[in-house]
Protein backbone atom coordinates (compact mmCIF):
# COMPACT_ATOMS: atom_id res chain seq x y z
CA UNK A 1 100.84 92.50 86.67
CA UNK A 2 101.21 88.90 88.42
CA UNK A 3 103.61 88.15 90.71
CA UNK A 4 106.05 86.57 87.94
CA UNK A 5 105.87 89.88 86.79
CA UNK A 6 103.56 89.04 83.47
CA UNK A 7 100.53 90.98 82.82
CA UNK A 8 97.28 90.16 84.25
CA UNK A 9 95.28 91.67 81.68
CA UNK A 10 96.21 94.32 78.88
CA UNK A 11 94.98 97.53 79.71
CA UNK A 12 96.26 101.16 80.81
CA UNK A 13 94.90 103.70 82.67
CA UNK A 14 96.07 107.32 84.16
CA UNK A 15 96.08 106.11 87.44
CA UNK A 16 95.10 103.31 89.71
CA UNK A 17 95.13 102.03 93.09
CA UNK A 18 95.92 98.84 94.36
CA UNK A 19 93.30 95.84 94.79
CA UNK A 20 90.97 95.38 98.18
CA UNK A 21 87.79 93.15 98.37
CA UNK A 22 87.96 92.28 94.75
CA UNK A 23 88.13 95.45 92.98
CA UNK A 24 90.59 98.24 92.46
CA UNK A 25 89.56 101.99 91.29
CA UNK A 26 91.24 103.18 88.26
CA UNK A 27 91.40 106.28 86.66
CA UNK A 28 90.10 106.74 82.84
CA UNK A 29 89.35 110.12 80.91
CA UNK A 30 89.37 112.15 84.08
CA UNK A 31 87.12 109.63 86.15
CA UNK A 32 87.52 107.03 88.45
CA UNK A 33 85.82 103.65 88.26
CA UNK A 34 86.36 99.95 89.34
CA UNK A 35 87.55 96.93 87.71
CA UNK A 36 87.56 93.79 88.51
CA UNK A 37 91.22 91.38 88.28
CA UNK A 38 90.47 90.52 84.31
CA UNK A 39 90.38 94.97 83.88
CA UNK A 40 87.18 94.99 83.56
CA UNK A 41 84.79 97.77 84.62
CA UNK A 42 82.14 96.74 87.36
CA UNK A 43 81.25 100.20 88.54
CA UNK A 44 81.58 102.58 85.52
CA UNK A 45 84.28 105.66 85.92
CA UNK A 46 81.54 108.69 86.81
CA UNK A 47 83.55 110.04 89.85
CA UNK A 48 85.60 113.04 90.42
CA UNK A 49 88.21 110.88 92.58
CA UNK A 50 87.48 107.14 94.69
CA UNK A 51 89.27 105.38 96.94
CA UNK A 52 89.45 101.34 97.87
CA UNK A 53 86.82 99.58 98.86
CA UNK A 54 87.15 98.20 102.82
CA UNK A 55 84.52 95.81 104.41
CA UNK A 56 82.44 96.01 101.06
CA UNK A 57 82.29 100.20 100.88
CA UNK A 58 84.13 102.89 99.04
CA UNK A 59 84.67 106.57 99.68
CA UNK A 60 84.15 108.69 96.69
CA UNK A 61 83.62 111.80 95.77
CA UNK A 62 81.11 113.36 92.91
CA UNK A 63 79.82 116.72 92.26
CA UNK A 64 82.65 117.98 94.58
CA UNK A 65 80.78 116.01 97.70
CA UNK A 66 81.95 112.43 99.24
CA UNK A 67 80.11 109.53 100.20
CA UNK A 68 80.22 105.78 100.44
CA UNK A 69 79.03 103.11 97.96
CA UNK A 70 78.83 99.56 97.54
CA UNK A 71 80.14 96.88 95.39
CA UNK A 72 77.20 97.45 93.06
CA UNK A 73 78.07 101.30 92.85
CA UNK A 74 74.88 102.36 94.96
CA UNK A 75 75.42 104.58 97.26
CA UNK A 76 75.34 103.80 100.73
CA UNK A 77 75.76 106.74 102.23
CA UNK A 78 74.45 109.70 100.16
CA UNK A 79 77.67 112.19 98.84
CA UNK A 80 76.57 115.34 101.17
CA UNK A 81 79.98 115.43 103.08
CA UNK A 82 82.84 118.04 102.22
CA UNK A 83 85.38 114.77 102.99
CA UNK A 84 84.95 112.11 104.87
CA UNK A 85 87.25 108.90 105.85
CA UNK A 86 87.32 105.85 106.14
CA UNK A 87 85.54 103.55 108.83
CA UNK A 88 87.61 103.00 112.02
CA UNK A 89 86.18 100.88 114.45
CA UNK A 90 82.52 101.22 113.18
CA UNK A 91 82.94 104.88 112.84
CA UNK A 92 84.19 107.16 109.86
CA UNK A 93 85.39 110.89 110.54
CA UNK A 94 83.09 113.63 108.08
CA UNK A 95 83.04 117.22 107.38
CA UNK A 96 79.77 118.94 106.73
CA UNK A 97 79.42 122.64 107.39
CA UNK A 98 83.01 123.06 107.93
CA UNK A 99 83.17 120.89 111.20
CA UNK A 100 83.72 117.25 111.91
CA UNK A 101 81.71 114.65 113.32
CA UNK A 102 81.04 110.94 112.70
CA UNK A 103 79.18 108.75 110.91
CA UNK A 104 78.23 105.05 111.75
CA UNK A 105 77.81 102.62 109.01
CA UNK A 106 74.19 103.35 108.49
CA UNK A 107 74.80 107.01 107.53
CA UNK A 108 73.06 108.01 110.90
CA UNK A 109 74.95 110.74 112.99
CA UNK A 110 76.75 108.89 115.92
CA UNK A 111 78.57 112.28 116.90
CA UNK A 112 77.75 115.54 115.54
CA UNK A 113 79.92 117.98 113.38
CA UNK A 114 81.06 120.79 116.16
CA UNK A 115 84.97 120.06 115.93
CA UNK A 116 87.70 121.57 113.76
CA UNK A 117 89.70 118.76 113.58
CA UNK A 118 89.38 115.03 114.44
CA UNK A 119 91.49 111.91 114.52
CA UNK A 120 90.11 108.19 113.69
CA UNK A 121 88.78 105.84 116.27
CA UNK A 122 90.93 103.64 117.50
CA UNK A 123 91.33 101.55 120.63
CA UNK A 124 87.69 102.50 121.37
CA UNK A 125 88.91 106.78 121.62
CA UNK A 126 89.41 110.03 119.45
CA UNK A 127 90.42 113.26 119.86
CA UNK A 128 88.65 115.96 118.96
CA UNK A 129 89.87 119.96 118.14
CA UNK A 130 87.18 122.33 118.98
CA UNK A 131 88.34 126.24 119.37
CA UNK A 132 92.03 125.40 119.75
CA UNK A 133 90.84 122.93 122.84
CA UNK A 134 91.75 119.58 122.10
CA UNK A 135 89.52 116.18 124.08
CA UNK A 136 89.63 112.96 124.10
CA UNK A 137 86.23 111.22 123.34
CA UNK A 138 84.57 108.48 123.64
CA UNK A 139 82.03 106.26 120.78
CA UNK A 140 78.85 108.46 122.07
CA UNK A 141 80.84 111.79 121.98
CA UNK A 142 81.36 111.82 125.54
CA UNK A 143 84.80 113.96 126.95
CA UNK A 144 86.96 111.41 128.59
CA UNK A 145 89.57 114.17 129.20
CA UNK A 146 90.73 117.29 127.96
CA UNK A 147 94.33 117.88 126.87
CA UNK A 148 96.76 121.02 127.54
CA UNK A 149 98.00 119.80 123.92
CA UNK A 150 97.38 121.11 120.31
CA UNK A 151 97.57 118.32 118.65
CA UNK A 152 97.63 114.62 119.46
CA UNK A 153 97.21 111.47 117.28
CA UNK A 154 94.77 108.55 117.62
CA UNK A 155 95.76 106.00 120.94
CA UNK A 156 97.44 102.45 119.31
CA UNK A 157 98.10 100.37 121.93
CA UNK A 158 97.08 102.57 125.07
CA UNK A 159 99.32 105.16 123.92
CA UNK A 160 98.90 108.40 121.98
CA UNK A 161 101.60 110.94 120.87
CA UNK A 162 100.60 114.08 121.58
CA UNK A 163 102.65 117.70 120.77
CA UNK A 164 103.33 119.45 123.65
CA UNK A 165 104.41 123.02 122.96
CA UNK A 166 103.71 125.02 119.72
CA UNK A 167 103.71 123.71 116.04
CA UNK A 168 107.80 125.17 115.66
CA UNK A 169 109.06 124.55 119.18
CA UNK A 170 107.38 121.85 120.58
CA UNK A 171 108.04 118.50 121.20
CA UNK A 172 106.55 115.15 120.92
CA UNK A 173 105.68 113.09 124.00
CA UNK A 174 103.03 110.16 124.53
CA UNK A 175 99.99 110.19 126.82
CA UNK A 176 97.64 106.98 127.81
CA UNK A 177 93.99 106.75 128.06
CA UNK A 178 93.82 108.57 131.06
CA UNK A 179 95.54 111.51 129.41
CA UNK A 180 98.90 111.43 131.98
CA UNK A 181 101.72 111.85 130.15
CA UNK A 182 103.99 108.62 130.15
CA UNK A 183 107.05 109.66 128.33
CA UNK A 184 108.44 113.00 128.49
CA UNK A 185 107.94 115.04 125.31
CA UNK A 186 111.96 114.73 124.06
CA UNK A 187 111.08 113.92 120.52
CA UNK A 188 111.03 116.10 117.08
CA UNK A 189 108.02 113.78 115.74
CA UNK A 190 106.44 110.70 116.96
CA UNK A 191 104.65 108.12 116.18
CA UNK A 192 101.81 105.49 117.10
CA UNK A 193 102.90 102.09 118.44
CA UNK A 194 102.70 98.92 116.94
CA UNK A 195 103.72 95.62 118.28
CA UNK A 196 105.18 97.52 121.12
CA UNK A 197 107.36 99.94 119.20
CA UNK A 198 107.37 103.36 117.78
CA UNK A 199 109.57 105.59 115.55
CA UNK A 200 110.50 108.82 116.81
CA UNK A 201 112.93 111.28 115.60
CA UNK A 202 115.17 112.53 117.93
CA UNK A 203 116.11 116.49 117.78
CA UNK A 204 119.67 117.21 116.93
């Protein structure tokens, strides 16, 4: 619908997602597709699942593999990836093989899949999870640091929160791009900032 509330167009689907760049992917006998804002469909509903398009690509996933397409529903980046997500800073986090690495917006390799787990880019640094060892890394792959911690989120705003302790006991705290730890790990959950503030839950 409009934003009186009237209906743009008169059409129903089982699911749908919201609008970006023009088109929105909808969900019609089992597949997803996109339409455009009169509900009509400008890439035809052949995929297992698909998510919004950002900077003029998609994510989706068909024959139980991901990959990115274009506004014209060619692919971009063939679907060879377990998962993948989206692009962050010119890079988008994959799985192939069971381990993560990154992909630039050609489909060429920046950093090779050897993690377990990985966090976006953002503010030019990710963290990646390789044999319980957690670093912080750098647009060529490069260690900046290694953490003591099993789990941290991407940096916003020179800060990350990282979990310092075990999964059940721990606590959050917040490191910066040198990896010191800025303020003390007192918090249940935390997380990243955003104009200068961050939620946190405090235990009881």
């Amino acid at each position: 619908m409009d934003k009186t509330g009237k209906w743009a167009f008169d059409k129903s689907f089982e699911d749908a997602l919201s609008f970006w760049d023009g088109l929105a992917a909808v969900k019609t006998a089992g597949k997803w597709g996109y339409i455009d804002h009169r509900g009509e469909f400008v890439i035809k509903p052949i995929y297992q699942y698909a998510r919004a398009f950002k900077d003029g690509l998609a994510r989706v996933e068909i024959g139980g593999k991901w990959g990115f397409i274009d506004r014209h529903g060619k692919f971009v980046i063939q679907p060879i990836y377990e998962s993948l997500w989206a692009f962050h800073e010119g890079l988008a986090s994959v799985r192939f093989d069971g381990k993560y690495g990154y992909l630039d917006k050609t489909g060429k390799l920046a950093i090779k899949p050897v993690s377990d787990e990985s966090t976006d880019f953002s503010d030019g640094l990710a963290f990646q999870t390789i044999d319980g060892k957690t670093y912080c890394i750098d647009k060529i792959g490069k260690v900046v640091f290694k953490t003591p911690y099993k789990w941290a989120h991407e940096f916003r705003e020179g800060l990350a929160p990282v979990l310092v302790g075990d999964t059940k006991t721990g606590s959050m705290g917040y490191i910066d791009k040198t990896g010191k730890l800025v303020i003390q790990p007192v918090f249940q959950s935390g997380y990243y900032f955003k104009e200068g503030l961050a939620p946190v839950v405090i235990r009881k």
